[in-house]
C-alpha atoms as a PDB file:
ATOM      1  CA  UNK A   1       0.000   0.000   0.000  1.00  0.00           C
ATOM      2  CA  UNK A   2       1.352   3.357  -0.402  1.00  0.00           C
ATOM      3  CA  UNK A   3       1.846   5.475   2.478  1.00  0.00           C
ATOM      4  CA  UNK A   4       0.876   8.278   4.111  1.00  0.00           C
ATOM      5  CA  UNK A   5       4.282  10.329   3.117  1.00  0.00           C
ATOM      6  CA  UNK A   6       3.928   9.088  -0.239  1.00  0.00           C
ATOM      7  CA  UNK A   7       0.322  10.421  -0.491  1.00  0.00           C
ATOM      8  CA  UNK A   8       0.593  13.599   0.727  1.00  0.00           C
ATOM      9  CA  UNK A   9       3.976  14.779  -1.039  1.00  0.00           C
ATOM     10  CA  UNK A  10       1.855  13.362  -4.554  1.00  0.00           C
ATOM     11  CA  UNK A  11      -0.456  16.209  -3.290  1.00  0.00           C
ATOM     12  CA  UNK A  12       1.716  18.612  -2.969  1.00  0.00           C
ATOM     13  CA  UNK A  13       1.248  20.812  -6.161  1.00  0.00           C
ATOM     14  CA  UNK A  14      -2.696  20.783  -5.436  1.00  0.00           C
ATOM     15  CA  UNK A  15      -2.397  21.903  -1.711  1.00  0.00           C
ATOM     16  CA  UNK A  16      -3.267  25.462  -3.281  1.00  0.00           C
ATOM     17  CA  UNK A  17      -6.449  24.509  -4.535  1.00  0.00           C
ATOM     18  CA  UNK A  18      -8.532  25.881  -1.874  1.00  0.00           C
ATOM     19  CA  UNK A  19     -12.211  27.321  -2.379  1.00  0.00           C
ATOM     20  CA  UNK A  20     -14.587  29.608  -1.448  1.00  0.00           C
ATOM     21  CA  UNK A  21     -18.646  29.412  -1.938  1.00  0.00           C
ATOM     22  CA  UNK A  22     -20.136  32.507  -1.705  1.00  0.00           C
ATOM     23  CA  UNK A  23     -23.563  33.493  -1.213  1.00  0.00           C
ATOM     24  CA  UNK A  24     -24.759  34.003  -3.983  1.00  0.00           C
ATOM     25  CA  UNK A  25     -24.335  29.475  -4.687  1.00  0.00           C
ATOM     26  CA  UNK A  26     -20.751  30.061  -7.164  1.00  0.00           C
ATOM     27  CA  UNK A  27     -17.848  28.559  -6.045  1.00  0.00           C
ATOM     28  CA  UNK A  28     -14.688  30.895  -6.558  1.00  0.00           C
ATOM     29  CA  UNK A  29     -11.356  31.241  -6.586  1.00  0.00           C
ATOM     30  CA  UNK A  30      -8.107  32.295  -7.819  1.00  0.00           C
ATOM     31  CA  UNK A  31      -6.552  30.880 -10.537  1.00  0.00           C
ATOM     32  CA  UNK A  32      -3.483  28.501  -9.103  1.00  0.00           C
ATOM     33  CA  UNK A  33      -0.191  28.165 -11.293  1.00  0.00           C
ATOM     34  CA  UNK A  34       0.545  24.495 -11.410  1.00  0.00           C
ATOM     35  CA  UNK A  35       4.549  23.772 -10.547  1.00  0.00           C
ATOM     36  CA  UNK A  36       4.187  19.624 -11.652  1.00  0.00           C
ATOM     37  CA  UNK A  37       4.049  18.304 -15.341  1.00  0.00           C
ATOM     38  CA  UNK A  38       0.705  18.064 -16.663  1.00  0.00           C
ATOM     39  CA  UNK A  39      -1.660  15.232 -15.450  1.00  0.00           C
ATOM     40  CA  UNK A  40      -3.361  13.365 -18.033  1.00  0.00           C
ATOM     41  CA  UNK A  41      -6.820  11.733 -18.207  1.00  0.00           C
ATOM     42  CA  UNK A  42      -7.598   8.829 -20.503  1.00  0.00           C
ATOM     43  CA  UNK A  43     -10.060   6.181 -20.586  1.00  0.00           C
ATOM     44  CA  UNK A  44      -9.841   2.557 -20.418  1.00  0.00           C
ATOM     45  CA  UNK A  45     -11.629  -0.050 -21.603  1.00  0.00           C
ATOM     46  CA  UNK A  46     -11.660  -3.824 -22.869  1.00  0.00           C
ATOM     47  CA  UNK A  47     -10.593  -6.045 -20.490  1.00  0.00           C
ATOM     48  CA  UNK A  48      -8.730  -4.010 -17.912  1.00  0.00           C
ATOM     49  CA  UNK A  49     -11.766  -1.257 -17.564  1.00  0.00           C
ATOM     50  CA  UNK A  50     -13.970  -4.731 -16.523  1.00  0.00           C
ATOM     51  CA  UNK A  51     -11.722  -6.285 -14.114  1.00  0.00           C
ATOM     52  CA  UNK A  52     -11.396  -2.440 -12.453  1.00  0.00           C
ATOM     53  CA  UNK A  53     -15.363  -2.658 -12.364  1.00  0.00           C
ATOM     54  CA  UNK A  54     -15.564  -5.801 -10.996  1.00  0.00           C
ATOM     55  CA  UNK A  55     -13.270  -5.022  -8.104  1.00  0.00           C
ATOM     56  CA  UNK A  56     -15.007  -1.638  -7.483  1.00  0.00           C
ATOM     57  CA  UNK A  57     -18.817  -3.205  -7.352  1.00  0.00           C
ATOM     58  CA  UNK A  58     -16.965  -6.201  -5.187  1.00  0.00           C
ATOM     59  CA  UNK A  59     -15.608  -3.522  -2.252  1.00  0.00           C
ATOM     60  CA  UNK A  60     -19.402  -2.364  -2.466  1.00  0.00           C
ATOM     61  CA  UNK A  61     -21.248  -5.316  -2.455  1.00  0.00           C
ATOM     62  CA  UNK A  62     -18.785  -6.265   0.414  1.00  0.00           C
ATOM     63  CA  UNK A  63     -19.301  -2.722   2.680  1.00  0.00           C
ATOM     64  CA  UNK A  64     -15.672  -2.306   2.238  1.00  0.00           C
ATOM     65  CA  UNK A  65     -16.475   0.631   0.551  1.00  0.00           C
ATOM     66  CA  UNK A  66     -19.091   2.306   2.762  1.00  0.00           C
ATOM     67  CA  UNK A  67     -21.786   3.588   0.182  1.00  0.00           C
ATOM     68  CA  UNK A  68     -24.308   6.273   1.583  1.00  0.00           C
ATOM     69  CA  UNK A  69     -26.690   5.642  -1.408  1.00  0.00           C
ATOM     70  CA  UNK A  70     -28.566   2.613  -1.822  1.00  0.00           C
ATOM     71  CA  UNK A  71     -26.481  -0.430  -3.735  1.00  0.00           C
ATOM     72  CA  UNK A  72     -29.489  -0.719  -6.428  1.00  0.00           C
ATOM     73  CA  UNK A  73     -28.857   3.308  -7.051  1.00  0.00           C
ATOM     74  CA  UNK A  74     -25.945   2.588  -8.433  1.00  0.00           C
ATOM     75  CA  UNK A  75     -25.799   2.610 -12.675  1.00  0.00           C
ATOM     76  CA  UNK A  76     -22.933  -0.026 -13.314  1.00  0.00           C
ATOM     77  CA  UNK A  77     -24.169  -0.041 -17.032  1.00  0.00           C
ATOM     78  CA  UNK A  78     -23.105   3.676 -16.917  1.00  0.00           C
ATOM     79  CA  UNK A  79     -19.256   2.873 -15.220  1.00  0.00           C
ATOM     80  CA  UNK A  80     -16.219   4.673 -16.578  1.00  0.00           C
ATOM     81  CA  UNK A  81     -13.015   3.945 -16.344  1.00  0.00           C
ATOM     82  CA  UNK A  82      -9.479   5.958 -16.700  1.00  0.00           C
ATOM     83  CA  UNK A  83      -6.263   6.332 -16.086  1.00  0.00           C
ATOM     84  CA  UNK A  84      -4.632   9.052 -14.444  1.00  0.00           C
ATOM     85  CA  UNK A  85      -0.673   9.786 -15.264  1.00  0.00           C
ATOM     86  CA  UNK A  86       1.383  11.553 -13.156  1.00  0.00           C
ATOM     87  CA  UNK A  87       5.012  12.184 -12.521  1.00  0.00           C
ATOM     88  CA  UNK A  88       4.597   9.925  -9.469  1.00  0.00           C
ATOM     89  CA  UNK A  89       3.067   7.389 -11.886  1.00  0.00           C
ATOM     90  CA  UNK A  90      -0.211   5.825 -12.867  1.00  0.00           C
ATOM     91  CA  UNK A  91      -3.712   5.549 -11.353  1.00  0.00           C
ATOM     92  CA  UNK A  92      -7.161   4.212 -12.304  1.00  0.00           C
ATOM     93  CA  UNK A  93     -10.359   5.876 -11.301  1.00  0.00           C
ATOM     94  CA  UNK A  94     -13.554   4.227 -11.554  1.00  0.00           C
ATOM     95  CA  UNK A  95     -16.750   6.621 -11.399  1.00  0.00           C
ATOM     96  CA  UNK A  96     -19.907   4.476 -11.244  1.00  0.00           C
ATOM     97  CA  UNK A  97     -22.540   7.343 -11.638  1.00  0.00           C
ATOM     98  CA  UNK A  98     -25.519   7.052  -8.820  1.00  0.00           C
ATOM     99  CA  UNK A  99     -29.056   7.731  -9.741  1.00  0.00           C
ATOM    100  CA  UNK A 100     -32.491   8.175  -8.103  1.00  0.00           C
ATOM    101  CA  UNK A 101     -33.298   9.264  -5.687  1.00  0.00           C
ATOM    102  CA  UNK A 102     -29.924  11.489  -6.228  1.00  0.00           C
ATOM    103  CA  UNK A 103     -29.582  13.605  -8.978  1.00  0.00           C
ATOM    104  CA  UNK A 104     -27.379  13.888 -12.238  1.00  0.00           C
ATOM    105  CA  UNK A 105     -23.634  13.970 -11.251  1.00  0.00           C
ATOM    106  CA  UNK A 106     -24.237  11.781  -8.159  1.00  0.00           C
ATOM    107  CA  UNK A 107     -21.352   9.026  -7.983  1.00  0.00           C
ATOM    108  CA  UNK A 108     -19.135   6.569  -6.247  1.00  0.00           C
ATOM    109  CA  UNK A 109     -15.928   6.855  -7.358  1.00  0.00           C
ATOM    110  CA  UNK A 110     -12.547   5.081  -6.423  1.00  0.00           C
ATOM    111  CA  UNK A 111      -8.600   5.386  -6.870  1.00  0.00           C
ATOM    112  CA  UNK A 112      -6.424   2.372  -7.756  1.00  0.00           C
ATOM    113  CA  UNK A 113      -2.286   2.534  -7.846  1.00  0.00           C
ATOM    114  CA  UNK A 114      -0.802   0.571 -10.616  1.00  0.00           C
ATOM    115  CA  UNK A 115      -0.920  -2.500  -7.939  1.00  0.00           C
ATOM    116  CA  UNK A 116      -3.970  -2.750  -8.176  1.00  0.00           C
ATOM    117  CA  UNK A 117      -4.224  -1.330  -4.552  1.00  0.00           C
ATOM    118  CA  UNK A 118      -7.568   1.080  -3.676  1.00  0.00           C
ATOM    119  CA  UNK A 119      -6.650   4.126  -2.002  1.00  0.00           C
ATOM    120  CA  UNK A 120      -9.379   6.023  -1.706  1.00  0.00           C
ATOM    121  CA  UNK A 121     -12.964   6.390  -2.445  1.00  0.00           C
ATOM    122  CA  UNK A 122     -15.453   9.157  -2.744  1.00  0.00           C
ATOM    123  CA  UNK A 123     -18.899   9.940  -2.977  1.00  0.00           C
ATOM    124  CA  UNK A 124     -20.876  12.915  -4.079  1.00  0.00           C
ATOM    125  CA  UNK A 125     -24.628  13.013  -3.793  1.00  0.00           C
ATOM    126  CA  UNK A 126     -26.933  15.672  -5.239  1.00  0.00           C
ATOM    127  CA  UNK A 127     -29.945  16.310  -4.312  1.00  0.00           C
ATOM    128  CA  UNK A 128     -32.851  18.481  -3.597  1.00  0.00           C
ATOM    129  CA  UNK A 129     -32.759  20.139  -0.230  1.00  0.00           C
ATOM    130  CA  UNK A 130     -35.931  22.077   1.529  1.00  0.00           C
ATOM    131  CA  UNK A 131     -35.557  25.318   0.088  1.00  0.00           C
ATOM    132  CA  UNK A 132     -35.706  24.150  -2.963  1.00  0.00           C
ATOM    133  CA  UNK A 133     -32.149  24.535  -4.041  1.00  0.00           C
ATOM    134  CA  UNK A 134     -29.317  21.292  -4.934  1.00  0.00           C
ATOM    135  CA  UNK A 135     -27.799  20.306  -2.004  1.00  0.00           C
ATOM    136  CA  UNK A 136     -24.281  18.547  -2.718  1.00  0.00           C
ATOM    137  CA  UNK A 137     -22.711  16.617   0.040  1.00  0.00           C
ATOM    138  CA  UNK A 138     -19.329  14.717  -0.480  1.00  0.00           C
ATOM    139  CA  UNK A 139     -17.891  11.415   1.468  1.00  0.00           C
ATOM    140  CA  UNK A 140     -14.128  10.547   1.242  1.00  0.00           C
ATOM    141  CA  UNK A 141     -13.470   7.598   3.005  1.00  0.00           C
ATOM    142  CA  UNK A 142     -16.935   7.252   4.262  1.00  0.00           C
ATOM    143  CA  UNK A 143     -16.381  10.639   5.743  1.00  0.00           C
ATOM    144  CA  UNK A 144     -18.666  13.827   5.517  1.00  0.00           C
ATOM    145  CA  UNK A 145     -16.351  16.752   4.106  1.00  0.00           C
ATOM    146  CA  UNK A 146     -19.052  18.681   2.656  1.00  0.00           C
ATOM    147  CA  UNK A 147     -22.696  19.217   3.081  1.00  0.00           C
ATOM    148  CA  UNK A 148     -23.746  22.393   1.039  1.00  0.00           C
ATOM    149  CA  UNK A 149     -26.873  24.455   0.237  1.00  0.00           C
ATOM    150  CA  UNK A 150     -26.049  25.602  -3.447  1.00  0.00           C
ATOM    151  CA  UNK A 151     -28.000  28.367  -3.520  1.00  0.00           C
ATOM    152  CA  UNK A 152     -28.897  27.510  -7.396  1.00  0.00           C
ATOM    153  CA  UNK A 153     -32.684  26.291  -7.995  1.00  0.00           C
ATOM    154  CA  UNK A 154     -32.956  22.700  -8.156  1.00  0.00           C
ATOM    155  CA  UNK A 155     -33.538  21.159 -12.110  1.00  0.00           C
ATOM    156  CA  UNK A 156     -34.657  17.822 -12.921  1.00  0.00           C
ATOM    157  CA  UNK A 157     -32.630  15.322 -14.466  1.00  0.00           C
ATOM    158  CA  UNK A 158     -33.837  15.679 -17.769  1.00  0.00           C
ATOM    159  CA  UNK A 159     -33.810  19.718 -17.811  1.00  0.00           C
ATOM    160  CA  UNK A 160     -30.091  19.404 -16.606  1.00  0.00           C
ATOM    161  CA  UNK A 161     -29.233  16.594 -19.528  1.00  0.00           C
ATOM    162  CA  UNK A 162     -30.768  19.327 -21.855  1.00  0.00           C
ATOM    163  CA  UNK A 163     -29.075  22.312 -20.378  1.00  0.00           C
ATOM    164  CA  UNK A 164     -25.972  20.128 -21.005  1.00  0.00           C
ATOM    165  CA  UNK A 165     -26.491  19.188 -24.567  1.00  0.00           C
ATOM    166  CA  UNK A 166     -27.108  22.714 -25.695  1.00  0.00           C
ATOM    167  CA  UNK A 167     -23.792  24.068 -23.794  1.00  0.00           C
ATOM    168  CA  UNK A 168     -22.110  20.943 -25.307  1.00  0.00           C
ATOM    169  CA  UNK A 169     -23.149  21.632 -28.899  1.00  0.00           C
ATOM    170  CA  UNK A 170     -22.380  25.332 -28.811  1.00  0.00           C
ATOM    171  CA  UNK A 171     -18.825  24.668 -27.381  1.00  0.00           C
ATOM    172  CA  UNK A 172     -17.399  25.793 -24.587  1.00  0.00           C
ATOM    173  CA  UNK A 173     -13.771  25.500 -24.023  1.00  0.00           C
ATOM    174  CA  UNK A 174     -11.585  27.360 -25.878  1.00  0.00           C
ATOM    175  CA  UNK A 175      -9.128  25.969 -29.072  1.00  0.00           C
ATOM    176  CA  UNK A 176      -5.993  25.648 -26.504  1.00  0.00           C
ATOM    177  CA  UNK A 177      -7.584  24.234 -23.525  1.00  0.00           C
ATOM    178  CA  UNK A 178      -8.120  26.828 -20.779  1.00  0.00           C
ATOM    179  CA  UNK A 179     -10.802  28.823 -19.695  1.00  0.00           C
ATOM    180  CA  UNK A 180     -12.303  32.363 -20.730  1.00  0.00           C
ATOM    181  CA  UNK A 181     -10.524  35.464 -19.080  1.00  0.00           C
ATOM    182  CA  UNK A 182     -14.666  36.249 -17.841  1.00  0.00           C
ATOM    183  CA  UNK A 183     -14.494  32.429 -16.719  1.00  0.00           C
ATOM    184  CA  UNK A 184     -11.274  32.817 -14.719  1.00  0.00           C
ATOM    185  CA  UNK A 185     -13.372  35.022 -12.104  1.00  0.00           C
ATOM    186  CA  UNK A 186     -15.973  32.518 -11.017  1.00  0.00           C
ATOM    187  CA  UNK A 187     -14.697  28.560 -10.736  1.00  0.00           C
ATOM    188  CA  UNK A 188     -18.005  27.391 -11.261  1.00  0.00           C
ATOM    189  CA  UNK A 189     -18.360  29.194 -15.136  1.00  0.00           C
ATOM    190  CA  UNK A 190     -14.593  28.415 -14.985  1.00  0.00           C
ATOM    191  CA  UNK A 191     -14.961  24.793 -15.300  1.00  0.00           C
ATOM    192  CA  UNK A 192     -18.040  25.069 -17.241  1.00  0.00           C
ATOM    193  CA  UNK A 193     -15.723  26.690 -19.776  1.00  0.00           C
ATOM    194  CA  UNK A 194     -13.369  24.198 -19.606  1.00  0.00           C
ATOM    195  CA  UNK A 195     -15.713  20.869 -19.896  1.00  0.00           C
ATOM    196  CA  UNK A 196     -17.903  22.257 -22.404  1.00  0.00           C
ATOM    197  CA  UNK A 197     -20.837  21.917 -20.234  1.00  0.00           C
ATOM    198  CA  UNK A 198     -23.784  24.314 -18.419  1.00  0.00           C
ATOM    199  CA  UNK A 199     -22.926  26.841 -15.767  1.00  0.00           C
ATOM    200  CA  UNK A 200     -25.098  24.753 -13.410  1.00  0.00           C
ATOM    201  CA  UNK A 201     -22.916  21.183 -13.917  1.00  0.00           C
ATOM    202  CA  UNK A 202     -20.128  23.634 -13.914  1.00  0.00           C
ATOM    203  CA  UNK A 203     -20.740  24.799 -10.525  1.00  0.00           C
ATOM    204  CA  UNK A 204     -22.446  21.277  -9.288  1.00  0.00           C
ATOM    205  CA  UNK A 205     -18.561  19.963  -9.707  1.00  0.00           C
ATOM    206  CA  UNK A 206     -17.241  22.842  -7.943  1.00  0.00           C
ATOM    207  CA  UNK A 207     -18.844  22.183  -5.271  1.00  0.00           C
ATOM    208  CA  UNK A 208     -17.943  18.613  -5.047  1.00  0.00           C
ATOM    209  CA  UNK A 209     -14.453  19.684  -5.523  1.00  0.00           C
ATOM    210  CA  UNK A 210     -14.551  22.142  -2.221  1.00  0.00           C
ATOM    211  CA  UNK A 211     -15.137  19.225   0.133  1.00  0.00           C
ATOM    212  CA  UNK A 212     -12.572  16.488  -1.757  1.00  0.00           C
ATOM    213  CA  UNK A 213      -9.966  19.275  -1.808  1.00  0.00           C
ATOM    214  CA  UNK A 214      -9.749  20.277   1.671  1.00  0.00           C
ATOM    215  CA  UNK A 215      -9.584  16.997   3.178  1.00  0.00           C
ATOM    216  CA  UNK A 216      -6.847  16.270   0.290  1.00  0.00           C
ATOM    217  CA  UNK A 217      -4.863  19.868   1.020  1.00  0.00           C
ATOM    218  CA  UNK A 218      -5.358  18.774   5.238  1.00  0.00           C
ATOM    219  CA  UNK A 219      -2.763  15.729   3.878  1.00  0.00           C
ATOM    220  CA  UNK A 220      -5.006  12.819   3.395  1.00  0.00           C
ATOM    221  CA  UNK A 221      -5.107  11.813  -0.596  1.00  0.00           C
ATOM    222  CA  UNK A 222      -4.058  10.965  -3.741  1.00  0.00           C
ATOM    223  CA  UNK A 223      -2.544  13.961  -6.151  1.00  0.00           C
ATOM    224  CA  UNK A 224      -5.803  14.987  -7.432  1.00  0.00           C
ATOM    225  CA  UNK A 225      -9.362  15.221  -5.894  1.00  0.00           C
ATOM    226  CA  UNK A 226     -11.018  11.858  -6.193  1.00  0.00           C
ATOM    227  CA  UNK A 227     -14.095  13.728  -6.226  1.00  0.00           C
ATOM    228  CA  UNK A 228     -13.286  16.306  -8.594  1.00  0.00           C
ATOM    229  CA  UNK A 229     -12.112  13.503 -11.447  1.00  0.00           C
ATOM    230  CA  UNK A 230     -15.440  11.619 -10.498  1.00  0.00           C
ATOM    231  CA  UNK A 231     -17.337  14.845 -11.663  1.00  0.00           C
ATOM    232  CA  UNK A 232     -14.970  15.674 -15.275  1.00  0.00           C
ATOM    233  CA  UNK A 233     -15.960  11.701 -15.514  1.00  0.00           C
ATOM    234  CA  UNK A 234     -19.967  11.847 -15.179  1.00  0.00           C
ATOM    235  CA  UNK A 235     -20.088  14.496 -17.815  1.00  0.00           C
ATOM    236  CA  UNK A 236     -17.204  13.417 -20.552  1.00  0.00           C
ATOM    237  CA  UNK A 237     -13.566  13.602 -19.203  1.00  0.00           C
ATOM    238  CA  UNK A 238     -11.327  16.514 -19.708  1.00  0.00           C
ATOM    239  CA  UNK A 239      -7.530  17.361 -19.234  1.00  0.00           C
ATOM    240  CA  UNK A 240      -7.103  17.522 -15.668  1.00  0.00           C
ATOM    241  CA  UNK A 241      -4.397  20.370 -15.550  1.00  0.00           C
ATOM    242  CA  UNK A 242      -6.747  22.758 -17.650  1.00  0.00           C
ATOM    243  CA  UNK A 243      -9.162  22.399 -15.128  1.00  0.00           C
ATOM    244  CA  UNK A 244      -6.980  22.473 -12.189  1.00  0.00           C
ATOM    245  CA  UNK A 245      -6.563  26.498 -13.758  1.00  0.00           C
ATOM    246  CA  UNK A 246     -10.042  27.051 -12.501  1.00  0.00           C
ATOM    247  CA  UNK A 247      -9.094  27.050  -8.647  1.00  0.00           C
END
């Protein structure tokens, strides 16, 4: 297994990813200059990608994996699988996406070293809350580290798959990657920029990436937001680093 040492100095690049939600439901934040090579996203399939989801539906079938939501939520049709590179070396996340009575963008997602080894697992669940607003709260490790009132008006699932497809079609990251200077000021539209996807997803992932993030930054982690990669995953995939601008 790798160790706690290990794990936090992989970190270390990300500890300046720290956010703040104002109140008006947009996550924000300075852009953060990135001092480590690039981290790269791709996605696996074929034979690999299927023992990966075996092993990940095994540690939740098992309670290994402590899952809030209710086992039959969970879409294993709708499983994706990639690999993360980094200087440190290679990791597999696999995002199972979670669906009613949670809303689009809900997941279980987990962290495997080249080993084979899991070394973390996260779960986001959104939902509507009493006011009427989503409410996103995020487990790592079985753990709360964020329980959030958005402040954004709640949508169904099919109004935000809609939402999505139309800020999908008209494109929304620029030709080299990065975000929008207008963008840059708001982490939420930031990554919204970046994906290709609605302000609303945009700023559902933010979220997510709040709580992940600050237990990761406190030293517990792998060297990106489990949570954070579990979102980018639900709604396509994207280069990590261009989105790590957005913070």
């Amino acid at each position: 297994m790798v160790s706690r040492k290990r794990m936090t100095a992989f970190f270390a690049p990300f500890v300046g990813l720290l956010l703040m939600v104002t109140t008006t439901g947009a996550a924000t934040a300075a852009p953060t200059a990135l001092d480590s090579d690039p981290l790269t996203m791709t996605t696996v399939g074929g034979d690999e990608a299927a023992a990966k989801t075996e092993a990940a539906m095994k540690a939740l079938s098992e309670g290994s994996v402590d899952l809030q939501a209710p086992l039959n939520s969970v879409k294993v049709a709708e499983v994706k699988v990639n690999s993360v590179t980094t200087e440190e070396g290679e990791f597999t996340t696999v995002t199972l996406p979670i669906g009613g009575p949670y809303s689009f963008t809900s997941n279980v997602s987990m962290v495997f070293d080249d080993a084979g080894n899991r070394l973390q697992f996260s779960e986001t669940l959104v939902s509507e809350n009493g006011e009427g607003n989503f409410n996103v709260t995020t487990y790592v490790d079985g753990m709360v580290t964020s329980d959030q009132d958005t402040n954004i008006a709640f949508m169904t699932d099919a109004e935000l798959k809609a939402d999505l497809e139309n800020s999908q079609s008209a494109g929304g990251m620029k030709a080299d990657g990065g975000a929008s200077t207008q963008a840059e000021k708001n982490t939420g539209a930031c990554i919204a920029t970046v994906l290709g996807v609605s302000g609303v997803v945009g700023s559902i992932i933010a979220y997510s990436c709040a709580g992940a993030c600050a237990a990761a930054a406190a030293g517990v982690g792998v060297p990106f937001c489990v949570a954070c990669i579990a979102g980018f995953a639900t709604v396509g995939g994207a280069s990590i680093t261009a989105v790590a601008t957005c913070f």
